[in-house]
C-alpha atoms as a PDB file:
ATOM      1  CA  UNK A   1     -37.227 133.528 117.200  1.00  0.00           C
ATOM      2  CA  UNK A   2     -38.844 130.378 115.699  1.00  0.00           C
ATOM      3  CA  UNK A   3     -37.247 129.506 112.307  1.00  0.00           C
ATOM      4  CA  UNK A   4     -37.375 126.295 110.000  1.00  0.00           C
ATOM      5  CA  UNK A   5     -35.201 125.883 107.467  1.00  0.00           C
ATOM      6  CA  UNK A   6     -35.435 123.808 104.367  1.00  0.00           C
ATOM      7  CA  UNK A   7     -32.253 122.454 102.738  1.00  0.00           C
ATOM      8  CA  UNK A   8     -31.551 119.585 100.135  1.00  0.00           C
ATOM      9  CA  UNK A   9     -33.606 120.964  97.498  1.00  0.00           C
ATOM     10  CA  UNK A  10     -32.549 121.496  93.552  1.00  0.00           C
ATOM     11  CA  UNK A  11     -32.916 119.987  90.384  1.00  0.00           C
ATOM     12  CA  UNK A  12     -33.295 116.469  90.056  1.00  0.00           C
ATOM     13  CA  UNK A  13     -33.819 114.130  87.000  1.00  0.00           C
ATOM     14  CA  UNK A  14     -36.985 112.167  86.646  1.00  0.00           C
ATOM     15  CA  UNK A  15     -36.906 108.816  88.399  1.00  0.00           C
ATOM     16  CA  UNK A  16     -34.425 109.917  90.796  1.00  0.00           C
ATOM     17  CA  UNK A  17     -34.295 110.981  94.622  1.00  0.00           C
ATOM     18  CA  UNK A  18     -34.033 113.685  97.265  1.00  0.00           C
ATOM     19  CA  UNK A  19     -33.966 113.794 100.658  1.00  0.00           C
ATOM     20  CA  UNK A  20     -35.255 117.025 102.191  1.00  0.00           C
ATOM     21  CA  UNK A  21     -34.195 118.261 105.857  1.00  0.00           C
ATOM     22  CA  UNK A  22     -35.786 121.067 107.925  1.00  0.00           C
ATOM     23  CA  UNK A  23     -33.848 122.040 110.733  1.00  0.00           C
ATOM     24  CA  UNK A  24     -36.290 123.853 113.637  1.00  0.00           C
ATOM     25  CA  UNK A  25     -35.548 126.269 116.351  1.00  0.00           C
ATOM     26  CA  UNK A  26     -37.147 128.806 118.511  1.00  0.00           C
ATOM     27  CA  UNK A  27     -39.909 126.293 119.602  1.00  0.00           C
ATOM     28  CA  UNK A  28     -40.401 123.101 121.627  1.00  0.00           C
ATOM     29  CA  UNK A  29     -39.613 120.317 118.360  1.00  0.00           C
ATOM     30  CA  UNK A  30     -40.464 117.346 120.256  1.00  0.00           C
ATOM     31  CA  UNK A  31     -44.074 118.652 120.846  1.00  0.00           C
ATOM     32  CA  UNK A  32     -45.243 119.457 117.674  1.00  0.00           C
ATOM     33  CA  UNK A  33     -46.511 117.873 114.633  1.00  0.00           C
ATOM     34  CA  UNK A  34     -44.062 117.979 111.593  1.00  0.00           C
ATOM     35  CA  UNK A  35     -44.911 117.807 108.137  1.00  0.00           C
ATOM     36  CA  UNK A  36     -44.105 119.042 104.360  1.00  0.00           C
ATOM     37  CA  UNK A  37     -46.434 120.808 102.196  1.00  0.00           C
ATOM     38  CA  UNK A  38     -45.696 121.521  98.654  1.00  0.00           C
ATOM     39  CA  UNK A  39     -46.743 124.155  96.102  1.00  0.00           C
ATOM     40  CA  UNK A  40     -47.039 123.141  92.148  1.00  0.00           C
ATOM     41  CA  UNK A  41     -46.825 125.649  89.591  1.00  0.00           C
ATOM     42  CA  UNK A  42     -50.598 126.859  89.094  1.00  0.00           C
ATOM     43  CA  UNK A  43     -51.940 124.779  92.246  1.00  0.00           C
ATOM     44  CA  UNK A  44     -52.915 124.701  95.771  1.00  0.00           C
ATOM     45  CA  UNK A  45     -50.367 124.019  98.593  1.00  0.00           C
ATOM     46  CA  UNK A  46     -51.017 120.177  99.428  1.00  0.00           C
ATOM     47  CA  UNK A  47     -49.794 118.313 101.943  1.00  0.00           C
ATOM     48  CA  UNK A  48     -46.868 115.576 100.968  1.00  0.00           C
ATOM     49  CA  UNK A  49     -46.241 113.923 104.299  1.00  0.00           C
ATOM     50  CA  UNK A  50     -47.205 114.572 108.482  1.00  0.00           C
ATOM     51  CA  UNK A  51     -45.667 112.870 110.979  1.00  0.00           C
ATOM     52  CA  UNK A  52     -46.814 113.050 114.888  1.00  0.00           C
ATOM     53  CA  UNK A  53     -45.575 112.647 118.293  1.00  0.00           C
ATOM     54  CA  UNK A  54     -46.901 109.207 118.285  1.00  0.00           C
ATOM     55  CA  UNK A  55     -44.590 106.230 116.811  1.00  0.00           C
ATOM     56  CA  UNK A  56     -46.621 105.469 113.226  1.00  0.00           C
ATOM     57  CA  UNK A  57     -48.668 108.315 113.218  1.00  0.00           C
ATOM     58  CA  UNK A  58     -48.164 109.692 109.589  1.00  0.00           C
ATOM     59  CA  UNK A  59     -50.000 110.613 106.836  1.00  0.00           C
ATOM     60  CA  UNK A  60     -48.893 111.385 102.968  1.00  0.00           C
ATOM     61  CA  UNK A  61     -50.587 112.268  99.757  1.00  0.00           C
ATOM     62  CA  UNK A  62     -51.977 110.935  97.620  1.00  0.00           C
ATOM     63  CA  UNK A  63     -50.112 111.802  94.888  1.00  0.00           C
ATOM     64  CA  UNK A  64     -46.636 110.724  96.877  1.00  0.00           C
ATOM     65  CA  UNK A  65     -47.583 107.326  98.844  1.00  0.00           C
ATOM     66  CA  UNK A  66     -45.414 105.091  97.688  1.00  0.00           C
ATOM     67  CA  UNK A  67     -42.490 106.886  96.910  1.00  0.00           C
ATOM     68  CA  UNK A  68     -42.362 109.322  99.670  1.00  0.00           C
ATOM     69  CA  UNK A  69     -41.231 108.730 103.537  1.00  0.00           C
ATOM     70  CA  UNK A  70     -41.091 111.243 106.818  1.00  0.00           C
ATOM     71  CA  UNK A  71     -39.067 110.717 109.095  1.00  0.00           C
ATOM     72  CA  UNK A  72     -37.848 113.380 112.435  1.00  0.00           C
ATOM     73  CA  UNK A  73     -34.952 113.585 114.330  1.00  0.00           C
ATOM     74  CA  UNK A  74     -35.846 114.971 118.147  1.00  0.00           C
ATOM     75  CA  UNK A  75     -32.433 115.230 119.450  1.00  0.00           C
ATOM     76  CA  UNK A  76     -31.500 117.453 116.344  1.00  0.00           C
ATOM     77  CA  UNK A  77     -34.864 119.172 115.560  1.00  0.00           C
ATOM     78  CA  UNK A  78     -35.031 117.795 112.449  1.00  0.00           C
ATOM     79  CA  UNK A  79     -37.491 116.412 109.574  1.00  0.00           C
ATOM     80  CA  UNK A  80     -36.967 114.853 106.979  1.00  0.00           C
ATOM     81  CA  UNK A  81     -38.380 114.089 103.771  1.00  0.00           C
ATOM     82  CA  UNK A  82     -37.188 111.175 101.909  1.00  0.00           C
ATOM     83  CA  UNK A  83     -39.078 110.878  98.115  1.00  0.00           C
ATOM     84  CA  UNK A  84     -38.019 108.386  94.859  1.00  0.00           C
ATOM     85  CA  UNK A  85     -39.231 107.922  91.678  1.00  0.00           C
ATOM     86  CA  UNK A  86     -39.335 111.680  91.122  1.00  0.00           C
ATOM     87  CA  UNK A  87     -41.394 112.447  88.243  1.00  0.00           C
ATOM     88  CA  UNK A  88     -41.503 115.988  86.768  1.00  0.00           C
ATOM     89  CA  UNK A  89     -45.145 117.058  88.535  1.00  0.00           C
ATOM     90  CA  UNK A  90     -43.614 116.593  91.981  1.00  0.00           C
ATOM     91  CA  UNK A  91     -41.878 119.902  90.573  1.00  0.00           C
ATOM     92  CA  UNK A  92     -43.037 122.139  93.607  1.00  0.00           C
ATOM     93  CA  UNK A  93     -41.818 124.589  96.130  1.00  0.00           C
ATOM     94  CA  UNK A  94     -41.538 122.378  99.470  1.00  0.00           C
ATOM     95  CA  UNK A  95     -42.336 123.817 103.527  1.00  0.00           C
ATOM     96  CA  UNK A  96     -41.468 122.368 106.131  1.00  0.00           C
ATOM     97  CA  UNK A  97     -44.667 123.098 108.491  1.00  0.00           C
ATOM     98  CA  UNK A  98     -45.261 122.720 112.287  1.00  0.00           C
ATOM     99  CA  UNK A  99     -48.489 122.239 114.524  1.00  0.00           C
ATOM    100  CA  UNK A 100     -48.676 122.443 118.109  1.00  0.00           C
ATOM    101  CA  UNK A 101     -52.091 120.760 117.912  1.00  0.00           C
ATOM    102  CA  UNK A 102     -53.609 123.764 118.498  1.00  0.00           C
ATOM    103  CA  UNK A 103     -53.549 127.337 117.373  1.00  0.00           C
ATOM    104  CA  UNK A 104     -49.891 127.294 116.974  1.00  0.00           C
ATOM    105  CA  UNK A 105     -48.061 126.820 113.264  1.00  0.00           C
ATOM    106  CA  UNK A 106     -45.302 127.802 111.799  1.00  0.00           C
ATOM    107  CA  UNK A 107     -44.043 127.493 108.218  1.00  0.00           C
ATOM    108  CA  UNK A 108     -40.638 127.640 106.741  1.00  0.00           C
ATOM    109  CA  UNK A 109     -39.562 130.025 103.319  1.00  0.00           C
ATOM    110  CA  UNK A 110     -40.140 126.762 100.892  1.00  0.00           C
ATOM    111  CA  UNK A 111     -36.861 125.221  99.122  1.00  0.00           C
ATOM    112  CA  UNK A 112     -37.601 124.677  95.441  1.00  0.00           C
ATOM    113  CA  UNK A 113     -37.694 120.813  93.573  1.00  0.00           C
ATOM    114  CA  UNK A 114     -37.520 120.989  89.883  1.00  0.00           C
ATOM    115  CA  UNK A 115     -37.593 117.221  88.393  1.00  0.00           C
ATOM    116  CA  UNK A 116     -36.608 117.590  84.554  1.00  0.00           C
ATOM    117  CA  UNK A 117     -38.210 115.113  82.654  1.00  0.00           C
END
């Protein structure tokens, strides 16, 4: 059964930090794509950071780069999201998310950041 699971979510005051981990099972971790997607209040999901197989392969937002790092763990299944300078818009329901580079992806429930101003 493939599961990813958020943690290290909460409230947060503005200008501080978090650090995000998704733990992954059920699936091959080393072979897939990892990345976190977040949901504002009243928007689309976007994507906040991807990270591939390949050393330096990563991509962020636009609205994190800067203050936002991905980083994964292969011998523990693990990604993790790394963000400063919180500010209260990054107020969002996180996913983890992962992508076989094909027709394969998987999503976790979301974990909820609320950065009061």
């Amino acid at each position: 059964q493939v599961q990813l699971t958020e943690s290290g979510g909460g409230l947060v005051q503005s200008g501080g930090s978090l650090r995000l981990s998704c733990v992954a099972s059920g699936f091959v971790f080393s072979g897939y794509a990892m990345s976190w997607y977040r949901q504002r209040p009243g928007k689309q999901r976007e994507l906040v950071a991807g990270l591939r197989r390949a050393v330096g392969d990563l991509e962020y937002g636009d609205a994190v780069k800067g203050r936002a790092t991905i980083t994964r763990d292969d011998a523990h299944n693990t990604v993790y999201l790394e963000m400063n300078h919180l500010r209260p818009d990054d107020t969002a329901v996180y996913y983890c998310h992962a992508w076989n580079y094909g027709p394969v992806t998987y999503w976790g429930q979301g974990i909820q950041v609320t950065v009061s101003s």
